[in-house]
PDB file of N, CA and C in Angstrom:
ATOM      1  N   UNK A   1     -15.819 -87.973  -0.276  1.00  0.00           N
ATOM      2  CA  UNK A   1     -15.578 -88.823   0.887  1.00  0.00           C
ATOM      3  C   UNK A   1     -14.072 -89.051   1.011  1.00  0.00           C
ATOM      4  N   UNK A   2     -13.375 -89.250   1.954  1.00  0.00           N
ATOM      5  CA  UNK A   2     -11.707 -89.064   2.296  1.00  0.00           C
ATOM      6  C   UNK A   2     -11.885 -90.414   2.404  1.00  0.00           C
ATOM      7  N   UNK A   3     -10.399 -90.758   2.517  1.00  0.00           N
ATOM      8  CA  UNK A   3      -9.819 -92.274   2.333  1.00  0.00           C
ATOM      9  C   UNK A   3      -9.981 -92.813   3.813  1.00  0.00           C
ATOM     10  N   UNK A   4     -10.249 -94.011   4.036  1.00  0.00           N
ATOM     11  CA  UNK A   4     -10.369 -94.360   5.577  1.00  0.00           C
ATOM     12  C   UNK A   4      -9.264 -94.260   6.166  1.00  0.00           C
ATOM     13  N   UNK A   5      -8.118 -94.048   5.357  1.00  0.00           N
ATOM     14  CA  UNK A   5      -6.744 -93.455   6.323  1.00  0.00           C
ATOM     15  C   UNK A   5      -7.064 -92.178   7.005  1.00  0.00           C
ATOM     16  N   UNK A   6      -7.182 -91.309   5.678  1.00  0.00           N
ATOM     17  CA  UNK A   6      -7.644 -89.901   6.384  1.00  0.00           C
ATOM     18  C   UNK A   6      -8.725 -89.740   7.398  1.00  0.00           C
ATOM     19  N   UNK A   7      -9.832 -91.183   7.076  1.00  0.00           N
ATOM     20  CA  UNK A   7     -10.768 -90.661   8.584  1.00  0.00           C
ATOM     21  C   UNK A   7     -10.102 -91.202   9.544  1.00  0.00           C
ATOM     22  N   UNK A   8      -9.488 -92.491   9.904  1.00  0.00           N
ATOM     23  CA  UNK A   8      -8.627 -93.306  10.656  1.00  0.00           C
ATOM     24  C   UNK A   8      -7.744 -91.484  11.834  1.00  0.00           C
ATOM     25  N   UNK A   9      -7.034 -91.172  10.675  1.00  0.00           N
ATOM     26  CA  UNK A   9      -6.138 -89.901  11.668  1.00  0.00           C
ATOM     27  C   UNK A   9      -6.884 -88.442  12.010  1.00  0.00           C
ATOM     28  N   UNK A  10      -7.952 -88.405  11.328  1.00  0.00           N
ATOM     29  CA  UNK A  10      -8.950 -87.331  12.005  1.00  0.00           C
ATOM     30  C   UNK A  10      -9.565 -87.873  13.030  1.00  0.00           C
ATOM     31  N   UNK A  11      -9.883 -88.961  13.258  1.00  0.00           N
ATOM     32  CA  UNK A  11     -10.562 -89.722  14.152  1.00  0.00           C
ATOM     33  C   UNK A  11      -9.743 -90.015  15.717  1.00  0.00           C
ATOM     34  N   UNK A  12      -8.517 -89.504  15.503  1.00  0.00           N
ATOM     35  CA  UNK A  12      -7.060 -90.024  16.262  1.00  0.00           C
ATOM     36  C   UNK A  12      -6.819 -88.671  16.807  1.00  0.00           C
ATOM     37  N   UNK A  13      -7.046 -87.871  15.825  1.00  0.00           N
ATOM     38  CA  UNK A  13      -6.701 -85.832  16.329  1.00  0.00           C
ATOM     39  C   UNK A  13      -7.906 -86.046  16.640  1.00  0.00           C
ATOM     40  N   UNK A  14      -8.842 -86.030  17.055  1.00  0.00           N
ATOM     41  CA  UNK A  14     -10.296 -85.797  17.562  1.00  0.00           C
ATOM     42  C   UNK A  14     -10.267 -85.933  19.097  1.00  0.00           C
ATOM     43  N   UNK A  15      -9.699 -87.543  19.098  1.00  0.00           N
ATOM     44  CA  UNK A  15      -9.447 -88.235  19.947  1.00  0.00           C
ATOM     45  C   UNK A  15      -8.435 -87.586  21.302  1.00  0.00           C
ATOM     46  N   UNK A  16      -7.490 -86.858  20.541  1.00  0.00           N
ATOM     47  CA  UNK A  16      -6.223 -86.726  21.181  1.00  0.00           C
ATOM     48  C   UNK A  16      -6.652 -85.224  22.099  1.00  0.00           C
ATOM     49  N   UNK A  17      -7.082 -84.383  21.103  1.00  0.00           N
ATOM     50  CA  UNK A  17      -7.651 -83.246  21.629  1.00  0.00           C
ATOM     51  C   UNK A  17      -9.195 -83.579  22.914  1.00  0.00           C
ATOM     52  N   UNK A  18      -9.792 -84.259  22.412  1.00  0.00           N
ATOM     53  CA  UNK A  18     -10.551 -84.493  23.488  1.00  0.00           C
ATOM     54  C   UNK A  18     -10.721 -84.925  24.782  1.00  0.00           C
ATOM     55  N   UNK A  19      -9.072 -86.297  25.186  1.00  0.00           N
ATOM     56  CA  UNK A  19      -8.948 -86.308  26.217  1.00  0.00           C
ATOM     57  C   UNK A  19      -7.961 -85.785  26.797  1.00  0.00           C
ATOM     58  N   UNK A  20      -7.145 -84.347  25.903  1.00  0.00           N
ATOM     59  CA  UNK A  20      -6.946 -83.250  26.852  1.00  0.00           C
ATOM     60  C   UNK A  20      -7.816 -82.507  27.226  1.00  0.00           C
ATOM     61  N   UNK A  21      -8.156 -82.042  26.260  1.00  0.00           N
ATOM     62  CA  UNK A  21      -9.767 -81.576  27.651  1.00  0.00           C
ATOM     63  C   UNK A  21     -10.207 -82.112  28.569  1.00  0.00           C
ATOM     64  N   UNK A  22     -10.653 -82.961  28.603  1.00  0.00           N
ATOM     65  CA  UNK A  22     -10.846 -83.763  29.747  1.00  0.00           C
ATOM     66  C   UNK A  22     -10.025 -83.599  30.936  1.00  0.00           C
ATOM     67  N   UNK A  23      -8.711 -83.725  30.496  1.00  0.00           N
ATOM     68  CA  UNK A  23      -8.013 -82.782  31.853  1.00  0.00           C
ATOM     69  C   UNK A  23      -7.882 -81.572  32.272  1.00  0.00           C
ATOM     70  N   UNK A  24      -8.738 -80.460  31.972  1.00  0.00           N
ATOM     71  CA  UNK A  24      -8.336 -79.402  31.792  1.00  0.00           C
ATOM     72  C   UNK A  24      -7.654 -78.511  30.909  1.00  0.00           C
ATOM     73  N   UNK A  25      -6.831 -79.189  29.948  1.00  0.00           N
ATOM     74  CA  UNK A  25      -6.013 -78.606  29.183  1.00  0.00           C
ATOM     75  C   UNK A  25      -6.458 -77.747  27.817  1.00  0.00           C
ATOM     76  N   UNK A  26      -5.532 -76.866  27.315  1.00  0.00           N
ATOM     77  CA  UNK A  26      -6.092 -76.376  26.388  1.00  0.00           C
ATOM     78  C   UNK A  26      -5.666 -77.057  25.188  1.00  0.00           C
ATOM     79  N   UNK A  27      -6.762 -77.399  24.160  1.00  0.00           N
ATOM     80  CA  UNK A  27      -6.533 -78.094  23.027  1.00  0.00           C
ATOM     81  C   UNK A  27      -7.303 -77.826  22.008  1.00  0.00           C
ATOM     82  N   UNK A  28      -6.358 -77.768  20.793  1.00  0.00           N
ATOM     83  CA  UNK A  28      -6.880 -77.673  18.969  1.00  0.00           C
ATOM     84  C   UNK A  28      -6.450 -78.049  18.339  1.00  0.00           C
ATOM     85  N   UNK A  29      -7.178 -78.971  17.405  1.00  0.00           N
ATOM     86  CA  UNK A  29      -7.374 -79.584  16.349  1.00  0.00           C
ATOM     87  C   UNK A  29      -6.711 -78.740  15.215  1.00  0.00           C
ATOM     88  N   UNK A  30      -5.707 -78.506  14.379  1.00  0.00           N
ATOM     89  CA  UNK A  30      -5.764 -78.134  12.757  1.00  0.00           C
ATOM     90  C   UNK A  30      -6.227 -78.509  12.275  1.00  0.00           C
ATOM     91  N   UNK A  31      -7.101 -77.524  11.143  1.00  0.00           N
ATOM     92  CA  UNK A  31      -8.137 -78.158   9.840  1.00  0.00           C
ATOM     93  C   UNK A  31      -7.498 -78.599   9.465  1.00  0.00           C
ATOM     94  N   UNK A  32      -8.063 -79.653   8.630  1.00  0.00           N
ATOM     95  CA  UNK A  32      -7.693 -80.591   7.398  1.00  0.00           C
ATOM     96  C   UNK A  32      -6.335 -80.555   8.026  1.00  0.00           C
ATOM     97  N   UNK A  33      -5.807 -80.903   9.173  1.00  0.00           N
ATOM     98  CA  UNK A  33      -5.034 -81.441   9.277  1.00  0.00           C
ATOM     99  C   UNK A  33      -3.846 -80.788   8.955  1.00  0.00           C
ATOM    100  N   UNK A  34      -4.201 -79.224   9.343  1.00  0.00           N
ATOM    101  CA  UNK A  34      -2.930 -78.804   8.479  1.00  0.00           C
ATOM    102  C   UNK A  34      -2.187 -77.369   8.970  1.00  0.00           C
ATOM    103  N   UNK A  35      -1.623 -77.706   9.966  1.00  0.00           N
ATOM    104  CA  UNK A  35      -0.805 -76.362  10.975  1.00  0.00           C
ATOM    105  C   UNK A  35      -1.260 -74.798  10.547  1.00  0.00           C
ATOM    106  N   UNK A  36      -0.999 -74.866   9.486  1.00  0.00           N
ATOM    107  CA  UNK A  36      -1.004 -73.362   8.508  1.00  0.00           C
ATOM    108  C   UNK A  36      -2.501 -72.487   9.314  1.00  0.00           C
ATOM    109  N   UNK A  37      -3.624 -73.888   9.141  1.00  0.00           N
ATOM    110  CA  UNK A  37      -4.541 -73.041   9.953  1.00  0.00           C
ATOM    111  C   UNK A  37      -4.758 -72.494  11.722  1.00  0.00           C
ATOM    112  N   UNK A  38      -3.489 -72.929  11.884  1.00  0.00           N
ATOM    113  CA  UNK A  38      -2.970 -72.809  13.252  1.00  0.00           C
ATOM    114  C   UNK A  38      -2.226 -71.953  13.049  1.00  0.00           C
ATOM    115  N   UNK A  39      -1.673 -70.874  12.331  1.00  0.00           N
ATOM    116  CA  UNK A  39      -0.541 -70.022  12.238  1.00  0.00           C
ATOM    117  C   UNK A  39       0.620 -70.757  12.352  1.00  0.00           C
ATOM    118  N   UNK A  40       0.648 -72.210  12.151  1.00  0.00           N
ATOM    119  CA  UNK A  40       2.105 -72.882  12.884  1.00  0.00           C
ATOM    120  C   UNK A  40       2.663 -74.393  11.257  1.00  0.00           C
ATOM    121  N   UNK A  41       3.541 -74.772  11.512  1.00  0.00           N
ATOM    122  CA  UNK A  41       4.338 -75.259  10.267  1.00  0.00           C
ATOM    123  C   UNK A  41       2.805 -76.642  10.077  1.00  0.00           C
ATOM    124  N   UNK A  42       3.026 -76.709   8.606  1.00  0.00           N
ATOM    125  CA  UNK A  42       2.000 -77.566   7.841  1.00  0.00           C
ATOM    126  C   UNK A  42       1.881 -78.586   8.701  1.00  0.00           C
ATOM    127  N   UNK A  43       3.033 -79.849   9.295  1.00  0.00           N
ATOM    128  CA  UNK A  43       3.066 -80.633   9.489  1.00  0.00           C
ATOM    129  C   UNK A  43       2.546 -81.006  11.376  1.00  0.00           C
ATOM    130  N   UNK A  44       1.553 -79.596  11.804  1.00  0.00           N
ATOM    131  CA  UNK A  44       1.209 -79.586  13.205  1.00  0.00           C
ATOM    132  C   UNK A  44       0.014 -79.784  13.539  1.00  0.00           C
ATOM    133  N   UNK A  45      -0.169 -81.282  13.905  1.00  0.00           N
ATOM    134  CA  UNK A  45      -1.827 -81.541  13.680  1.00  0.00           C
ATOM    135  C   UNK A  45      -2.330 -80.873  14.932  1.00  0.00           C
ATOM    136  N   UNK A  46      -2.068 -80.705  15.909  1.00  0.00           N
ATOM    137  CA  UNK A  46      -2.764 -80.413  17.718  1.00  0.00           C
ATOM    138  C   UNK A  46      -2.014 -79.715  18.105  1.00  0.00           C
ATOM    139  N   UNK A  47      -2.664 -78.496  18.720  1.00  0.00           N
ATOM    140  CA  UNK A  47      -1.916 -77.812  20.070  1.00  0.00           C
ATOM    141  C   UNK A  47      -2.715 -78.801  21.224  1.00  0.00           C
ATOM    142  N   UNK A  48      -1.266 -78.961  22.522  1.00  0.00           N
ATOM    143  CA  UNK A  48      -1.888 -79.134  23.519  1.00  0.00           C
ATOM    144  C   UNK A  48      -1.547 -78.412  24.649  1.00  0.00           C
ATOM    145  N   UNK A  49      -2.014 -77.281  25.085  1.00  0.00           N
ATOM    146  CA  UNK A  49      -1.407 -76.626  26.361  1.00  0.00           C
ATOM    147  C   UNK A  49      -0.534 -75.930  25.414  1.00  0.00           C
ATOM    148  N   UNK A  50      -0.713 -75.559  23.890  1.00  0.00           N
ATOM    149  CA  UNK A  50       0.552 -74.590  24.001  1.00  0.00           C
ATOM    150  C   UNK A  50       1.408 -75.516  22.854  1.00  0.00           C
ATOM    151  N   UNK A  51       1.897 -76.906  23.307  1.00  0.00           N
ATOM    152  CA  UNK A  51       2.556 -77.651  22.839  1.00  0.00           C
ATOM    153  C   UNK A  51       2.231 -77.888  21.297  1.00  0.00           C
ATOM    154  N   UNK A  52       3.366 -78.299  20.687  1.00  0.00           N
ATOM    155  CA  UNK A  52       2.809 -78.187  18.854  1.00  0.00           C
ATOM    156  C   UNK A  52       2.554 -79.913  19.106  1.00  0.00           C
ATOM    157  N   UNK A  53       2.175 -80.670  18.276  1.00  0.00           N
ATOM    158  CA  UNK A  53       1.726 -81.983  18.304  1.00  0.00           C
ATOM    159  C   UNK A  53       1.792 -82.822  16.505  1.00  0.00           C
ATOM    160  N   UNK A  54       2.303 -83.647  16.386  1.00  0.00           N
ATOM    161  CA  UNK A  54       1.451 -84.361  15.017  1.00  0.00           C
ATOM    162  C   UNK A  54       1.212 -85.690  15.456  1.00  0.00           C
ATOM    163  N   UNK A  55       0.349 -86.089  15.029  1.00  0.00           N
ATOM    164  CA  UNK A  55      -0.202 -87.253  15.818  1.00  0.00           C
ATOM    165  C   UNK A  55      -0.561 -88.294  14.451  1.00  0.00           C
ATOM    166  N   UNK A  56       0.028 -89.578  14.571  1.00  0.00           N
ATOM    167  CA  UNK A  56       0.488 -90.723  14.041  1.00  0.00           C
ATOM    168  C   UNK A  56      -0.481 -91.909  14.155  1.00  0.00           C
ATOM    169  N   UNK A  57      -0.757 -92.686  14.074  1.00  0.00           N
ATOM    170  CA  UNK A  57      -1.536 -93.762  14.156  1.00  0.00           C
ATOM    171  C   UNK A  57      -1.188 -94.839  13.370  1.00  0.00           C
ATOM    172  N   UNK A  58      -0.861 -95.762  13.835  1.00  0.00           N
ATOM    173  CA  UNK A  58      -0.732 -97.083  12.937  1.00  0.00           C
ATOM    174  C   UNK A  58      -0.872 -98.458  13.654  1.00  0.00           C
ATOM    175  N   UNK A  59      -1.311 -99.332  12.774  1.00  0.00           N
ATOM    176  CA  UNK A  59      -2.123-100.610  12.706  1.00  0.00           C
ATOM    177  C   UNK A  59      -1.090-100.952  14.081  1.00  0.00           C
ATOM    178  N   UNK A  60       0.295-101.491  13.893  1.00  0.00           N
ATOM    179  CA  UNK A  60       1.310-101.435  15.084  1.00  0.00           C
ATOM    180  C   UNK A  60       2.498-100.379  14.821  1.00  0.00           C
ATOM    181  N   UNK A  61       2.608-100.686  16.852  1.00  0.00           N
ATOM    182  CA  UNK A  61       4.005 -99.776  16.672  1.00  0.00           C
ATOM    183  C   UNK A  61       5.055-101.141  16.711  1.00  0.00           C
ATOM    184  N   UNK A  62       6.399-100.318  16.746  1.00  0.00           N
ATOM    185  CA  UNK A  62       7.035-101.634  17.152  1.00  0.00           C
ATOM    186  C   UNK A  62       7.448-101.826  18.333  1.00  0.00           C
ATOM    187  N   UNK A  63       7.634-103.009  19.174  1.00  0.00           N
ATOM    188  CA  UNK A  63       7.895-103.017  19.751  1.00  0.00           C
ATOM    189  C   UNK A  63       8.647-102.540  20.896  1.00  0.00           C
ATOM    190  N   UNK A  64       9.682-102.782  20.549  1.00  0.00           N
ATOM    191  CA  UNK A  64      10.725-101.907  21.430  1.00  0.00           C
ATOM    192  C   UNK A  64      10.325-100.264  21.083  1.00  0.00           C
ATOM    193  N   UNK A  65       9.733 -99.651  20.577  1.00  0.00           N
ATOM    194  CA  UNK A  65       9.373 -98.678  21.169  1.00  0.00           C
ATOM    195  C   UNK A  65       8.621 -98.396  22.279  1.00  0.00           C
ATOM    196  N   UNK A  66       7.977 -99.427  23.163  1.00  0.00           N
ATOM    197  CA  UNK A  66       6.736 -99.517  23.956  1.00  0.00           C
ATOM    198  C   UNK A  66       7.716 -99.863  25.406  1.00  0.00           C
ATOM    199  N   UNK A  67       7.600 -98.697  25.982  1.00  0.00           N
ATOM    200  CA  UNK A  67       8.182 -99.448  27.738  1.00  0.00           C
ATOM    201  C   UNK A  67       7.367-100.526  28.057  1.00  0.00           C
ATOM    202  N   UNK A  68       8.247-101.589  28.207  1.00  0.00           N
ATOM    203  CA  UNK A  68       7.796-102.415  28.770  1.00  0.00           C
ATOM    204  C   UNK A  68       7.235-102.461  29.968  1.00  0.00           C
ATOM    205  N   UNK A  69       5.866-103.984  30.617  1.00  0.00           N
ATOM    206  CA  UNK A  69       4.856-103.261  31.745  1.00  0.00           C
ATOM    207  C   UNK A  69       5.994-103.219  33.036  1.00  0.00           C
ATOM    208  N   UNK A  70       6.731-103.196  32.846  1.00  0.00           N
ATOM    209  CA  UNK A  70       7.689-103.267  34.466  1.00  0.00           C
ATOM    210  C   UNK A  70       8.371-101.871  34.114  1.00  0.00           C
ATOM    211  N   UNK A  71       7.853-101.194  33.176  1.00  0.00           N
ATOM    212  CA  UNK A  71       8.709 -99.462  33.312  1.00  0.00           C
ATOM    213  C   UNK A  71       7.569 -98.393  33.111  1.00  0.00           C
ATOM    214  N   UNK A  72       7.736 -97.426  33.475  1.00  0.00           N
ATOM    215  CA  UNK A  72       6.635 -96.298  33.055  1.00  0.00           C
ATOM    216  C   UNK A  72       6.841 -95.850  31.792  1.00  0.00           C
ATOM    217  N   UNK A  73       8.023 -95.583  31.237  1.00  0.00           N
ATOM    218  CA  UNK A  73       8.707 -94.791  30.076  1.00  0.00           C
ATOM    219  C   UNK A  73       9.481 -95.842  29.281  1.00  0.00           C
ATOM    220  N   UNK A  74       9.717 -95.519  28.093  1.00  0.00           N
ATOM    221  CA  UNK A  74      11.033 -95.534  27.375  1.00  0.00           C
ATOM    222  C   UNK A  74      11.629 -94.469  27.067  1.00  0.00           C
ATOM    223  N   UNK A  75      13.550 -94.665  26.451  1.00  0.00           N
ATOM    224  CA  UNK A  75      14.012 -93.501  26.380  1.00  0.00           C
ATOM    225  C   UNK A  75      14.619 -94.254  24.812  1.00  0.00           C
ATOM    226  N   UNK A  76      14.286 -93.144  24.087  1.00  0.00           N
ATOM    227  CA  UNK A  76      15.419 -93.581  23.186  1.00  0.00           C
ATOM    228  C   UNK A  76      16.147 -92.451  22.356  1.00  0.00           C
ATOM    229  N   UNK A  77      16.969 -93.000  21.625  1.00  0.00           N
ATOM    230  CA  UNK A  77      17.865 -91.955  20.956  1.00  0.00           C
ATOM    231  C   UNK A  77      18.880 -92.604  19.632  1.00  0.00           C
ATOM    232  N   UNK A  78      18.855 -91.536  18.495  1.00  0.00           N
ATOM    233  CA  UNK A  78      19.529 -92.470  17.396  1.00  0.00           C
ATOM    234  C   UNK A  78      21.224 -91.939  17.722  1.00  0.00           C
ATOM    235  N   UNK A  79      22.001 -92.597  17.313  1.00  0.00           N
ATOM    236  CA  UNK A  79      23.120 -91.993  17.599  1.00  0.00           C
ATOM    237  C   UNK A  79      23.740 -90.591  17.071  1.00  0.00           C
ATOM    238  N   UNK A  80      24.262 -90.004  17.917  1.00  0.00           N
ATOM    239  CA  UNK A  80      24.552 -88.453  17.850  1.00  0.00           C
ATOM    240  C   UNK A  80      22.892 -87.445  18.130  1.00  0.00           C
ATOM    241  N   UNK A  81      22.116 -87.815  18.141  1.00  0.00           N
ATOM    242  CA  UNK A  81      20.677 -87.843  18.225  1.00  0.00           C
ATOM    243  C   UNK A  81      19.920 -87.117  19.435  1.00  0.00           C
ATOM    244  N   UNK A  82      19.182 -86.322  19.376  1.00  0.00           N
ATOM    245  CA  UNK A  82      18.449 -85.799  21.169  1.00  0.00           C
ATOM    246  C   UNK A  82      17.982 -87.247  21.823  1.00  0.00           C
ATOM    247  N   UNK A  83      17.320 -87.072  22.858  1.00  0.00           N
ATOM    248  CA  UNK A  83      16.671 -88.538  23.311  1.00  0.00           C
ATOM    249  C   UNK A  83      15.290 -88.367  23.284  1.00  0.00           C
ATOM    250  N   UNK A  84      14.562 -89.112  23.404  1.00  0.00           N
ATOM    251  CA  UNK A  84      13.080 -89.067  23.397  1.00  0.00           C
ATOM    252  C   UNK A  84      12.431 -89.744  24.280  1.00  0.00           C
ATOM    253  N   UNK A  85      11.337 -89.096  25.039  1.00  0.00           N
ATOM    254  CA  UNK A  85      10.837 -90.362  25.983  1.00  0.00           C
ATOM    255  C   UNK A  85       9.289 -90.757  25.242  1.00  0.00           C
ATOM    256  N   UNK A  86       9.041 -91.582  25.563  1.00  0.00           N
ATOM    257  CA  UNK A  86       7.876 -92.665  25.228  1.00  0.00           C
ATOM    258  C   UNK A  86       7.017 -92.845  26.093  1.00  0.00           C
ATOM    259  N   UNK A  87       5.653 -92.331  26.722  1.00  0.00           N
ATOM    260  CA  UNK A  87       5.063 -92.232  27.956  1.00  0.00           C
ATOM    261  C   UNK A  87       3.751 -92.261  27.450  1.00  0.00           C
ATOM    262  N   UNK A  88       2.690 -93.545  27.955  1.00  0.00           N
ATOM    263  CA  UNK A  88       1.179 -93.333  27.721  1.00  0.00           C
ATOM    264  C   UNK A  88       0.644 -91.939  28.101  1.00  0.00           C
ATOM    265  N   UNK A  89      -0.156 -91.857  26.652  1.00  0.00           N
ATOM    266  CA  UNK A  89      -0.694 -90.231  26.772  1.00  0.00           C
ATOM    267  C   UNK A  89      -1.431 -90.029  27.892  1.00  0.00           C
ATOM    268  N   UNK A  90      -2.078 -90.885  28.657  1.00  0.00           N
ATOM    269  CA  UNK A  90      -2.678 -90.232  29.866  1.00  0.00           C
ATOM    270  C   UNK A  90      -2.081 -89.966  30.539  1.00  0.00           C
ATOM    271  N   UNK A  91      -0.825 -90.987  30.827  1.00  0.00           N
ATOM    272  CA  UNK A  91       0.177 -90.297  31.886  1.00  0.00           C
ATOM    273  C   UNK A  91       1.062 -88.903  31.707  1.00  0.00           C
ATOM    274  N   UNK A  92       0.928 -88.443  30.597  1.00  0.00           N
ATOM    275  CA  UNK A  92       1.455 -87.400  29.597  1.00  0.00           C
ATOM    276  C   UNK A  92       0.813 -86.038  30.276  1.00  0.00           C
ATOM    277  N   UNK A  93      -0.910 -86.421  30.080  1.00  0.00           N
ATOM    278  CA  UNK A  93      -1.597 -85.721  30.271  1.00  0.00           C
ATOM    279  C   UNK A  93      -1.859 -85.143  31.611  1.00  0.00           C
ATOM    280  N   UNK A  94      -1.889 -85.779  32.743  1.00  0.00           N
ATOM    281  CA  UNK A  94      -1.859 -85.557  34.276  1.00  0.00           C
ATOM    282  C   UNK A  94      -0.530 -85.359  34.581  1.00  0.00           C
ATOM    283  N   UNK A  95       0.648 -85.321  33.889  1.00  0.00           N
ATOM    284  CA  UNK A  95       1.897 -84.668  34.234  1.00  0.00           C
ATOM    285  C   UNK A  95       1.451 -83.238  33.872  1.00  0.00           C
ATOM    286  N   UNK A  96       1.187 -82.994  32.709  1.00  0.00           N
ATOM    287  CA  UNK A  96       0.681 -81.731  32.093  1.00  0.00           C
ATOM    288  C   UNK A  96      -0.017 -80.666  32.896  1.00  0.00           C
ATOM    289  N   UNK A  97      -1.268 -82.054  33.775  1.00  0.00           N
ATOM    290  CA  UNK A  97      -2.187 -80.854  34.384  1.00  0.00           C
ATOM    291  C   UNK A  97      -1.713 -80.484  35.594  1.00  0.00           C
ATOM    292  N   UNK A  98      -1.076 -81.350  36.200  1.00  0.00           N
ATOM    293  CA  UNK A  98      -0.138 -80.863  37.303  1.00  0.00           C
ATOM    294  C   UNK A  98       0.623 -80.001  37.228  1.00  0.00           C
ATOM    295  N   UNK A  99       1.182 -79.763  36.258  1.00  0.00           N
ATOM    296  CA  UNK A  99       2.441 -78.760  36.015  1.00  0.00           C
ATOM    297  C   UNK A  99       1.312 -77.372  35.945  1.00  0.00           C
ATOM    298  N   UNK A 100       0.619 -77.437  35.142  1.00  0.00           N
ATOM    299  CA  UNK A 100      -0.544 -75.982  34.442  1.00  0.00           C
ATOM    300  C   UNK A 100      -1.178 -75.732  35.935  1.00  0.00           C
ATOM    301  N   UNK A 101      -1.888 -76.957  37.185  1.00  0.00           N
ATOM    302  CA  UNK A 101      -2.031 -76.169  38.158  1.00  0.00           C
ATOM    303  C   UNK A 101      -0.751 -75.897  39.003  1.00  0.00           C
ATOM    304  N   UNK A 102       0.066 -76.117  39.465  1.00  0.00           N
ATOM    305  CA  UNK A 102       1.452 -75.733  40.114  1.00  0.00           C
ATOM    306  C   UNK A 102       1.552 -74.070  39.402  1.00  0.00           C
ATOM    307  N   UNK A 103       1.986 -73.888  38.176  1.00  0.00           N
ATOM    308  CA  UNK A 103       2.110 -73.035  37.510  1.00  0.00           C
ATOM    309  C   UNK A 103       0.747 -71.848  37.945  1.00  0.00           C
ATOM    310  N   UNK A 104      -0.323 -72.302  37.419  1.00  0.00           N
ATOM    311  CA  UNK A 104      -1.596 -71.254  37.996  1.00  0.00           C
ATOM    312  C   UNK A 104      -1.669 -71.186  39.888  1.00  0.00           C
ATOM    313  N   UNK A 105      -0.836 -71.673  40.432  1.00  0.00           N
ATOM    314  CA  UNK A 105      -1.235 -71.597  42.003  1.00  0.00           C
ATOM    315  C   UNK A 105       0.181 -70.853  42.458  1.00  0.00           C
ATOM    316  N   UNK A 106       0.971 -70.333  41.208  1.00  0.00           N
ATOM    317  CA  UNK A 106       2.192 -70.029  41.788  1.00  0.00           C
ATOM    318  C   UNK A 106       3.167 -70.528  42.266  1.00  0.00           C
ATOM    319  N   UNK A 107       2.628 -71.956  41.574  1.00  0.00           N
ATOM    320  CA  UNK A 107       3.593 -72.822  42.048  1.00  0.00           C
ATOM    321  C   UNK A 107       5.493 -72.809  41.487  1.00  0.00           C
ATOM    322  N   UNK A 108       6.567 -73.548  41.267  1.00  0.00           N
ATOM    323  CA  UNK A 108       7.518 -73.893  41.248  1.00  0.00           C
ATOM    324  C   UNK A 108       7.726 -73.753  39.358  1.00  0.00           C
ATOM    325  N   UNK A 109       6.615 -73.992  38.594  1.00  0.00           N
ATOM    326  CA  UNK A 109       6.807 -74.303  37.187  1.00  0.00           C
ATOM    327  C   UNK A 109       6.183 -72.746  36.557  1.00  0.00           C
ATOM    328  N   UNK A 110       7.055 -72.168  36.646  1.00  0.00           N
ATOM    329  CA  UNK A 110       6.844 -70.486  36.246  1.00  0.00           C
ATOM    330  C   UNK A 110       7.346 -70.071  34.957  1.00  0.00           C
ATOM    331  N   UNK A 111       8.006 -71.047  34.715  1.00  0.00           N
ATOM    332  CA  UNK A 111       8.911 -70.597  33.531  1.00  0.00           C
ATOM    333  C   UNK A 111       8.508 -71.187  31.699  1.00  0.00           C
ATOM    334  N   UNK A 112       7.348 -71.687  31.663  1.00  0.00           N
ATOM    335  CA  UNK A 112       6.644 -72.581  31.059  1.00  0.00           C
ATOM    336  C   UNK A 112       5.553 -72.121  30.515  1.00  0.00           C
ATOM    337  N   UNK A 113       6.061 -71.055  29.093  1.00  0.00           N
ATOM    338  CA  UNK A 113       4.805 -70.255  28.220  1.00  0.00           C
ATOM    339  C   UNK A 113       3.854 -71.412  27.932  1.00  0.00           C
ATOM    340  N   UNK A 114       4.234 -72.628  28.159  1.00  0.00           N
ATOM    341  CA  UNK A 114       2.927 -73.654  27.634  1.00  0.00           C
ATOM    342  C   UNK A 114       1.783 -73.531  28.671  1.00  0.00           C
ATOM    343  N   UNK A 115       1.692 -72.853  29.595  1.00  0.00           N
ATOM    344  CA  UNK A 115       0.470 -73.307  30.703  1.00  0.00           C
ATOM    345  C   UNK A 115       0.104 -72.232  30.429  1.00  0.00           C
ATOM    346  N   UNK A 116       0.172 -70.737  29.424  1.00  0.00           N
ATOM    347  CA  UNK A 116      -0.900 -69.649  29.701  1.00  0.00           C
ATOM    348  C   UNK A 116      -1.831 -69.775  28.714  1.00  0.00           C
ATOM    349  N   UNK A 117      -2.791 -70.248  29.211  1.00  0.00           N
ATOM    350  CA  UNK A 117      -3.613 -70.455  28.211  1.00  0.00           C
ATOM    351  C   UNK A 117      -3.405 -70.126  26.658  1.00  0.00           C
ATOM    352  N   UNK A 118      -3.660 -70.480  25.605  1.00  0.00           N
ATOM    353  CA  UNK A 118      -3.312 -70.420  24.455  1.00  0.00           C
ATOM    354  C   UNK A 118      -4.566 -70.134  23.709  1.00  0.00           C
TER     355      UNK A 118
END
């Protein structure tokens, strides 16, 4: 029997992959949690659309990581650092499927190996 952490984040990759499907998207789970069975680095729990994924879960986040309800996003960045945005996964997800149909209708987003099916 695995530690209720380990079911806690299988339960979270289950989760994550399932309501990309739900949009259409293409999505997989790594066994045990573990890229390698994805052909891709240990630490890659989900493809989504293509995209590599590791997916996190905890009791809280902190705060200021969370756009506040008067923003859609956060942006952040450590110094000297890339930036990162912060966006509820559903809204993540219907950016996604928009882009994958634009892309399949010939649309404007052509350039984006993540929408051919995977």
């Amino acid at each position: 029997m695995s530690s209720p952490s380990k079911r806690k984040g299988n339960t979270f990759e289950r989760e994550v992959v399932n309501q990309a499907k739900e949009f259409g998207l293409t999505a997989i789970r790594a066994y045990a949690s573990n890229g390698k069975s994805l052909g891709e680095a240990e630490d890659v729990d989900v493809k989504l659309q293509g995209l590599k994924g590791q997916c996190k879960r905890r009791k809280r986040i902190a705060k200021w990581l969370k756009p506040p309800e008067s923003c859609d996003i956060a942006l952040v960045r450590e110094d000297r650092g890339e930036t990162y945005v912060i966006i509820e996964y559903g809204d993540f997800l219907e950016m996604v499927a928009y882009m994958k149909d634009l892309h399949n209708n010939g649309g404007p987003v052509k350039k984006f190996t993540m929408f051919d099916d995977k």
